[in-house]
PDB file of N, CA and C in Angstrom:
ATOM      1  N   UNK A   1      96.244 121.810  93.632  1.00  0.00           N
ATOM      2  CA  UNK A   1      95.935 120.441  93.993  1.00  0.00           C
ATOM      3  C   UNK A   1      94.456 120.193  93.695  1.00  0.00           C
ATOM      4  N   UNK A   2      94.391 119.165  93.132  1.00  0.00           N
ATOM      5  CA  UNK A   2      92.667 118.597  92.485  1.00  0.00           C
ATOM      6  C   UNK A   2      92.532 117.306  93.500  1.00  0.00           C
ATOM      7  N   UNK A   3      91.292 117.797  93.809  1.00  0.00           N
ATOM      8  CA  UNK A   3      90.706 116.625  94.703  1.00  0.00           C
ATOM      9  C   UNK A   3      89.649 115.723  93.641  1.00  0.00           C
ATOM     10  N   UNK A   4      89.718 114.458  93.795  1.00  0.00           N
ATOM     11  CA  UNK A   4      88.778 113.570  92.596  1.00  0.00           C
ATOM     12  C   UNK A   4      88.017 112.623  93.914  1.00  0.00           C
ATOM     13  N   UNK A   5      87.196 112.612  93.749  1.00  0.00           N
ATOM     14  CA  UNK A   5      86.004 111.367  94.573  1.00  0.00           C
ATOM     15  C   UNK A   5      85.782 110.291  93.591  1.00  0.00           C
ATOM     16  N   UNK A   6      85.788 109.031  94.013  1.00  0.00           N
ATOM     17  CA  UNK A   6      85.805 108.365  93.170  1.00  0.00           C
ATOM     18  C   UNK A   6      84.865 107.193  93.774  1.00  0.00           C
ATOM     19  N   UNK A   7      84.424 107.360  94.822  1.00  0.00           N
ATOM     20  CA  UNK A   7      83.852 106.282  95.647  1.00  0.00           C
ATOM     21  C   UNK A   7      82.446 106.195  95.018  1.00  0.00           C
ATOM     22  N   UNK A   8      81.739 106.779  94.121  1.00  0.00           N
ATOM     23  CA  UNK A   8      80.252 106.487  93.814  1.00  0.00           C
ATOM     24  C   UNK A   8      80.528 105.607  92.246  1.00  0.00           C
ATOM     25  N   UNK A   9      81.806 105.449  92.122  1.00  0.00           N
ATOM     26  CA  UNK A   9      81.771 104.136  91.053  1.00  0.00           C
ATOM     27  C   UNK A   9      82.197 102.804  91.982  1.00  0.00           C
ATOM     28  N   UNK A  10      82.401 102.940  92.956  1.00  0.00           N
ATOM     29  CA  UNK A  10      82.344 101.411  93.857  1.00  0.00           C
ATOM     30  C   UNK A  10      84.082 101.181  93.610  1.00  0.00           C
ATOM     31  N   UNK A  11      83.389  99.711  93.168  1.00  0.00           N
ATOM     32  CA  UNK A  11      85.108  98.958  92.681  1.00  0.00           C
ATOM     33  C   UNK A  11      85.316  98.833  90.878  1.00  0.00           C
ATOM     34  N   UNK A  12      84.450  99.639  90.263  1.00  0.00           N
ATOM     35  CA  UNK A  12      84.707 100.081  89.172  1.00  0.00           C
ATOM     36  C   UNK A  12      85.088 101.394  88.747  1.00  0.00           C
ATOM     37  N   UNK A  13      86.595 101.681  89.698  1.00  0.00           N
ATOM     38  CA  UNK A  13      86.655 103.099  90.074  1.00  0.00           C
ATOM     39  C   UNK A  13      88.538 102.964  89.240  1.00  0.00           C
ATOM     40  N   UNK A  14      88.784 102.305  88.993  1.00  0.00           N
ATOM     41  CA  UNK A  14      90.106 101.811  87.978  1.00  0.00           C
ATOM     42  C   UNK A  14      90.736 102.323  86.355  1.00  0.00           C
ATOM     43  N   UNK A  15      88.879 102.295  85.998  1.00  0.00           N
ATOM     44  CA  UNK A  15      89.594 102.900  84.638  1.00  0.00           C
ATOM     45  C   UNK A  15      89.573 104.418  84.634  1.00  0.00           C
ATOM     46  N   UNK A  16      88.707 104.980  85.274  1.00  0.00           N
ATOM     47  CA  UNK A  16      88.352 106.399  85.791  1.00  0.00           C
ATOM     48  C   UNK A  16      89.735 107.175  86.555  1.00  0.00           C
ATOM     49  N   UNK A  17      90.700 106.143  87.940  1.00  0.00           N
ATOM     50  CA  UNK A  17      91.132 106.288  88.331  1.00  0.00           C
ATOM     51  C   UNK A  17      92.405 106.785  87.203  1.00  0.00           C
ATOM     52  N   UNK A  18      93.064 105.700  86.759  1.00  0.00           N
ATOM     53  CA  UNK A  18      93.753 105.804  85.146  1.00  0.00           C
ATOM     54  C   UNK A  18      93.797 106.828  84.436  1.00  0.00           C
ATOM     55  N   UNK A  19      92.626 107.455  83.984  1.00  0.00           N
ATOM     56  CA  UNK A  19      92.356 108.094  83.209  1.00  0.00           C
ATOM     57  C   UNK A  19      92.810 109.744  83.888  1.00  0.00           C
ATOM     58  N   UNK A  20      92.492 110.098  85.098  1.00  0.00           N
ATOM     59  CA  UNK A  20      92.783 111.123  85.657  1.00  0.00           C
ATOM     60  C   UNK A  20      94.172 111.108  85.957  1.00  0.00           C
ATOM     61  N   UNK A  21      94.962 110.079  86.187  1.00  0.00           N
ATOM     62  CA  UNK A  21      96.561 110.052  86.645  1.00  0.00           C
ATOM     63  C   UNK A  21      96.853 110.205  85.526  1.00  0.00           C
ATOM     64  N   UNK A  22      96.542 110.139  84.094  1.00  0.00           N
ATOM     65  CA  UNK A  22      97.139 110.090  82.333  1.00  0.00           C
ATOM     66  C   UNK A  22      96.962 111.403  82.447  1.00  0.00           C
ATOM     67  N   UNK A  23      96.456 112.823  83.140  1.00  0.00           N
ATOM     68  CA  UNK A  23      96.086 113.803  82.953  1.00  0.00           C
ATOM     69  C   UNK A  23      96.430 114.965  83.649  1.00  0.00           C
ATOM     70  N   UNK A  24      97.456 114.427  84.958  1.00  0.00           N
ATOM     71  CA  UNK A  24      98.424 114.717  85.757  1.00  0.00           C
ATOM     72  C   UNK A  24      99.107 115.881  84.898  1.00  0.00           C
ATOM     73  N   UNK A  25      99.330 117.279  85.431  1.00  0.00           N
ATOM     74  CA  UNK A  25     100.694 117.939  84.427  1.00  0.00           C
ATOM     75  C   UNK A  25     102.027 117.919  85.818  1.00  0.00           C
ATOM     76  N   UNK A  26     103.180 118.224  84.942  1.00  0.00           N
ATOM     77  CA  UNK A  26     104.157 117.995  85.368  1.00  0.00           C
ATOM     78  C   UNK A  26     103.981 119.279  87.110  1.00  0.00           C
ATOM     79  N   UNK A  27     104.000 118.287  88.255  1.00  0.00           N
ATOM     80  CA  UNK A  27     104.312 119.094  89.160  1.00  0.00           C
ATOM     81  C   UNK A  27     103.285 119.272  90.022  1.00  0.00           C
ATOM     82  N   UNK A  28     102.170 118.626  89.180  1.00  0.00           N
ATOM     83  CA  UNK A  28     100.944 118.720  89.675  1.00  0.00           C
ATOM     84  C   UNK A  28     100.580 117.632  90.631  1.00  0.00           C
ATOM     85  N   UNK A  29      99.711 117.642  91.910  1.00  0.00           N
ATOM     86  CA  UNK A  29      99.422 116.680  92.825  1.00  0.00           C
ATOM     87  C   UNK A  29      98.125 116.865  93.159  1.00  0.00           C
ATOM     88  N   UNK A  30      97.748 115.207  93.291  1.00  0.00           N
ATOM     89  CA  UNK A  30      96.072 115.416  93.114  1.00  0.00           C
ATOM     90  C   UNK A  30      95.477 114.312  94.183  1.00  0.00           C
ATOM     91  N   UNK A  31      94.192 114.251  94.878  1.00  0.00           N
ATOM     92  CA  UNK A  31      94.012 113.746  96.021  1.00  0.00           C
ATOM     93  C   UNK A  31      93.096 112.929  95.414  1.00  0.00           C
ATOM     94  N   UNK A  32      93.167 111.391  95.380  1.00  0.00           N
ATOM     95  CA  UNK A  32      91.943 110.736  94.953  1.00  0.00           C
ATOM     96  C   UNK A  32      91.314 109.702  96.120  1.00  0.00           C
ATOM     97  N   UNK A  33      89.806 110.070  96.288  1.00  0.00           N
ATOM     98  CA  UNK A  33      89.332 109.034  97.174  1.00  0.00           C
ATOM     99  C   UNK A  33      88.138 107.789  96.508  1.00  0.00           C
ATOM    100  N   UNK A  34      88.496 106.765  97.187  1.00  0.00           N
ATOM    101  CA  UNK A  34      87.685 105.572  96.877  1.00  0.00           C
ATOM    102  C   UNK A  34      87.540 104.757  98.429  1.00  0.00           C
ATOM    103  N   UNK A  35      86.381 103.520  98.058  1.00  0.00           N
ATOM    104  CA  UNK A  35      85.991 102.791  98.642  1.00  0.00           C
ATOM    105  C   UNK A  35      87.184 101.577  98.665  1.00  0.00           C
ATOM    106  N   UNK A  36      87.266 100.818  99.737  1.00  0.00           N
ATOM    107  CA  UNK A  36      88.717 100.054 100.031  1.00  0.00           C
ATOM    108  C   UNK A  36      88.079  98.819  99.917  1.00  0.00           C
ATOM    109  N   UNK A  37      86.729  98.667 100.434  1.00  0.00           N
ATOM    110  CA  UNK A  37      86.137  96.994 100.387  1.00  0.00           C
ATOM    111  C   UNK A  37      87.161  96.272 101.420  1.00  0.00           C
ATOM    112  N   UNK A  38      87.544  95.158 100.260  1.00  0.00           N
ATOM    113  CA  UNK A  38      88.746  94.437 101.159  1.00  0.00           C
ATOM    114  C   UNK A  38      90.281  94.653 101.223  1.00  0.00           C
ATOM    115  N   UNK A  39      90.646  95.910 100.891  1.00  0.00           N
ATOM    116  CA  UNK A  39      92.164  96.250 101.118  1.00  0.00           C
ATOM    117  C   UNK A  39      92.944  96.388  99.468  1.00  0.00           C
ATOM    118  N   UNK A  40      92.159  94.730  98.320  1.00  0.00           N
ATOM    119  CA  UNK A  40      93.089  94.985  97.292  1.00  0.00           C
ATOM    120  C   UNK A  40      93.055  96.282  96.533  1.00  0.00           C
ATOM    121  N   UNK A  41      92.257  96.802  96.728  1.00  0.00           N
ATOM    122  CA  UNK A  41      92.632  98.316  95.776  1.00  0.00           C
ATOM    123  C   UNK A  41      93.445  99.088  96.414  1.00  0.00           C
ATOM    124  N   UNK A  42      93.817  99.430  97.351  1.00  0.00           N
ATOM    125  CA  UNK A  42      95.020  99.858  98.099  1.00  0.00           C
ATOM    126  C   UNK A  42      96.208  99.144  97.189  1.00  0.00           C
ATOM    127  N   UNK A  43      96.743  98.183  97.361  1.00  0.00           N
ATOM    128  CA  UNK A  43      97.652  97.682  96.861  1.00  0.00           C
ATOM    129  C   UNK A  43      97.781  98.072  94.991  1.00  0.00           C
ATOM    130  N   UNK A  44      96.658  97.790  94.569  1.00  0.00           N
ATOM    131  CA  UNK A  44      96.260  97.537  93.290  1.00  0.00           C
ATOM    132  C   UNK A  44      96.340  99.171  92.684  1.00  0.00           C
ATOM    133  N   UNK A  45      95.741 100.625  93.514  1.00  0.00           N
ATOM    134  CA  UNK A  45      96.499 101.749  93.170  1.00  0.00           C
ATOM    135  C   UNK A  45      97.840 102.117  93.213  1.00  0.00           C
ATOM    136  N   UNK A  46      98.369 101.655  94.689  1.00  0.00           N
ATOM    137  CA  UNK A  46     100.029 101.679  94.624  1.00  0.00           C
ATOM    138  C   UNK A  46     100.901 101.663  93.284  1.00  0.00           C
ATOM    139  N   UNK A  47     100.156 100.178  92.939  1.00  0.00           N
ATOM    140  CA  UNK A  47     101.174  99.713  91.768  1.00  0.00           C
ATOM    141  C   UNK A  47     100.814 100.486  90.234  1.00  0.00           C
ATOM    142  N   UNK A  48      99.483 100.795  90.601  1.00  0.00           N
ATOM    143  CA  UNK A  48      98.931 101.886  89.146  1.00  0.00           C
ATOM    144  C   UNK A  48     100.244 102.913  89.083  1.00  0.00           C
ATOM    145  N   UNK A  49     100.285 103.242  90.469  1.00  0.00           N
ATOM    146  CA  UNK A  49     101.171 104.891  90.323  1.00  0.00           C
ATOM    147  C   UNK A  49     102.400 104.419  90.124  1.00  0.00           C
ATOM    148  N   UNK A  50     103.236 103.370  90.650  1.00  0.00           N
ATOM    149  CA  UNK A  50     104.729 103.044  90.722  1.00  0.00           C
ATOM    150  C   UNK A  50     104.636 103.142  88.901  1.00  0.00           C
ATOM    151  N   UNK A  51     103.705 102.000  88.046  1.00  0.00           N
ATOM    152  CA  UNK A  51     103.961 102.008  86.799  1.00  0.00           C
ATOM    153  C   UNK A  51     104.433 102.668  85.933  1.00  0.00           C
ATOM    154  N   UNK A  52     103.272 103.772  86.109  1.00  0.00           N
ATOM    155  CA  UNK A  52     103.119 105.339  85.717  1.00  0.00           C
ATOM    156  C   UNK A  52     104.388 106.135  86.084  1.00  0.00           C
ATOM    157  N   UNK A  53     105.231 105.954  86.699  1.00  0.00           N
ATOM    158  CA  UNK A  53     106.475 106.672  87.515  1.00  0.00           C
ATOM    159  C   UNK A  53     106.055 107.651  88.397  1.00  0.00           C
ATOM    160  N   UNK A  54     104.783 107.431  88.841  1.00  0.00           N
ATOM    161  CA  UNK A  54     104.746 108.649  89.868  1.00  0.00           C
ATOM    162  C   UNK A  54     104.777 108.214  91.170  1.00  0.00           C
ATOM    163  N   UNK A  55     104.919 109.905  92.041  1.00  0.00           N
ATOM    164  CA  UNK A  55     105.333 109.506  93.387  1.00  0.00           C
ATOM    165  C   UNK A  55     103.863 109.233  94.293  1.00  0.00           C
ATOM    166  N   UNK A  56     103.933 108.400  95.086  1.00  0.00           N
ATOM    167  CA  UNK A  56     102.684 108.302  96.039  1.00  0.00           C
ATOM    168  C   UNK A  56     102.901 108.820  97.190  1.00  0.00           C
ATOM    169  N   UNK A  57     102.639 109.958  97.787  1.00  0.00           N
ATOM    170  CA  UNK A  57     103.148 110.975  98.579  1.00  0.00           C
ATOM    171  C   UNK A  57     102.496 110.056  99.739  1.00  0.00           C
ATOM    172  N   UNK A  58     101.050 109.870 100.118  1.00  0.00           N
ATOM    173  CA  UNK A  58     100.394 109.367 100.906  1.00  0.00           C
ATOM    174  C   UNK A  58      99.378 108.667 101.105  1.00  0.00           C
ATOM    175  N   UNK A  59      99.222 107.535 101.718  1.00  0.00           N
ATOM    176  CA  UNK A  59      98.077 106.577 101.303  1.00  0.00           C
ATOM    177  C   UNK A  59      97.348 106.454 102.965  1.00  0.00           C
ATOM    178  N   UNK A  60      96.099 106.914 102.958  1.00  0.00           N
ATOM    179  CA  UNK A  60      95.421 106.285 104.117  1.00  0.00           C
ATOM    180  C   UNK A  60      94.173 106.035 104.341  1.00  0.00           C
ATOM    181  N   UNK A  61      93.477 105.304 105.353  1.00  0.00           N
ATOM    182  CA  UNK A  61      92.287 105.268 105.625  1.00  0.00           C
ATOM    183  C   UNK A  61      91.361 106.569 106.004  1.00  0.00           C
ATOM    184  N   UNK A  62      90.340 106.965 105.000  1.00  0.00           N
ATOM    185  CA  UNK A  62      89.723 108.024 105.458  1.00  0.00           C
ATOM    186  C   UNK A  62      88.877 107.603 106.421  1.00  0.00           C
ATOM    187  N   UNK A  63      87.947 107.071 106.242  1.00  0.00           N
ATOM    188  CA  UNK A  63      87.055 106.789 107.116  1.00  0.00           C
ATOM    189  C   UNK A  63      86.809 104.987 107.560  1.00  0.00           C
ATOM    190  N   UNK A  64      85.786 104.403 107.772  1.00  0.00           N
ATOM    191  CA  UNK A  64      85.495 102.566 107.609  1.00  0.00           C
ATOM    192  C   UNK A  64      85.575 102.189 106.090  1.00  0.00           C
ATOM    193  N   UNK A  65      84.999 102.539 105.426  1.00  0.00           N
ATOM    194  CA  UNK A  65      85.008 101.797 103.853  1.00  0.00           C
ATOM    195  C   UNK A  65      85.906 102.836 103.249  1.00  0.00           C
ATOM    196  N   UNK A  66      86.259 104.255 103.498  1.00  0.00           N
ATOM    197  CA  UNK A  66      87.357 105.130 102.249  1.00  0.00           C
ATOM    198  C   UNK A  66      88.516 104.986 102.386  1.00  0.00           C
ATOM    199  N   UNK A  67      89.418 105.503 100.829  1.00  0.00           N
ATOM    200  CA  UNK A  67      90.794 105.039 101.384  1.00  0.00           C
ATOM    201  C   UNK A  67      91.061 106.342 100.691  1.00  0.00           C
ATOM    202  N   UNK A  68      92.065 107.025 101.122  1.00  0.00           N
ATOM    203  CA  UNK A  68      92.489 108.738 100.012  1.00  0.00           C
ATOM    204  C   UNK A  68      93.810 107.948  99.870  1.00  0.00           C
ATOM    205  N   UNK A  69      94.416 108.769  98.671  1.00  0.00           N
ATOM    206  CA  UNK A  69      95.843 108.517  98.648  1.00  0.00           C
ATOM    207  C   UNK A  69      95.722 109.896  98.021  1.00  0.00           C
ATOM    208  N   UNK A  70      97.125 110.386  97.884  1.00  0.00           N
ATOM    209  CA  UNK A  70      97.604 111.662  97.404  1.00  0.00           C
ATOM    210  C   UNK A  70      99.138 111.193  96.104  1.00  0.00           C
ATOM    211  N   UNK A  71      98.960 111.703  94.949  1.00  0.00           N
ATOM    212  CA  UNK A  71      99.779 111.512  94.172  1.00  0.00           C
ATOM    213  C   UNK A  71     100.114 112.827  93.482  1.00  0.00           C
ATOM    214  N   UNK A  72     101.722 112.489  92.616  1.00  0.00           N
ATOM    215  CA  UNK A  72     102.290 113.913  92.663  1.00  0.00           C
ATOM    216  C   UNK A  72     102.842 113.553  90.970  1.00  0.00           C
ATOM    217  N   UNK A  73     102.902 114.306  89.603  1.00  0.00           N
ATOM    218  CA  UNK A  73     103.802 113.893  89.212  1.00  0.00           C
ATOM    219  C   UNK A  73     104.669 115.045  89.155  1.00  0.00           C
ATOM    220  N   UNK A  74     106.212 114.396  89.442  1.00  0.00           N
ATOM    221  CA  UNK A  74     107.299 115.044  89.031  1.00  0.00           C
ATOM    222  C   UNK A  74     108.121 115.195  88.030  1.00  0.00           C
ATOM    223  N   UNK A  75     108.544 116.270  87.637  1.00  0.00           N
ATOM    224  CA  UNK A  75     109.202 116.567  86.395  1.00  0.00           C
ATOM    225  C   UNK A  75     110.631 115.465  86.055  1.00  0.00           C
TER     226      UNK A  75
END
């Protein structure tokens, strides 16, 4: 499991985010954290991963401004 921080690109944390889920191997699950602001990037990763066909194991508030989610892809 790969942990990615992603919170020191702010809310320009999307194409970065992208780029590491394109890099996923089969089976592999990886923990990415960012800054939430006002909630839409929560929503706005969800739908990154549904696209992609992967599973979103878990999405939550880390702290006041972080949000982790945990993603998996499956074979």
């Amino acid at each position: 499991m790969k942990r990615y921080d992603l919170r020191h690109l702010k809310e320009n944390f999307y194409p970065r985010f992208e780029e590491l889920l394109g890099s996923l191997k089969d089976n592999e699950t990886a923990i990415y954290l960012f800054e939430i602001g006002d909630f839409t990037p929560v929503q706005k990763t969800a739908d990154i991963v549904k696209e992609r066909s992967l599973t979103l194991m878990n999405s939550l508030k880390f702290n006041e401004v972080d949000w982790t989610i945990v993603v998996k892809k499956e074979v």
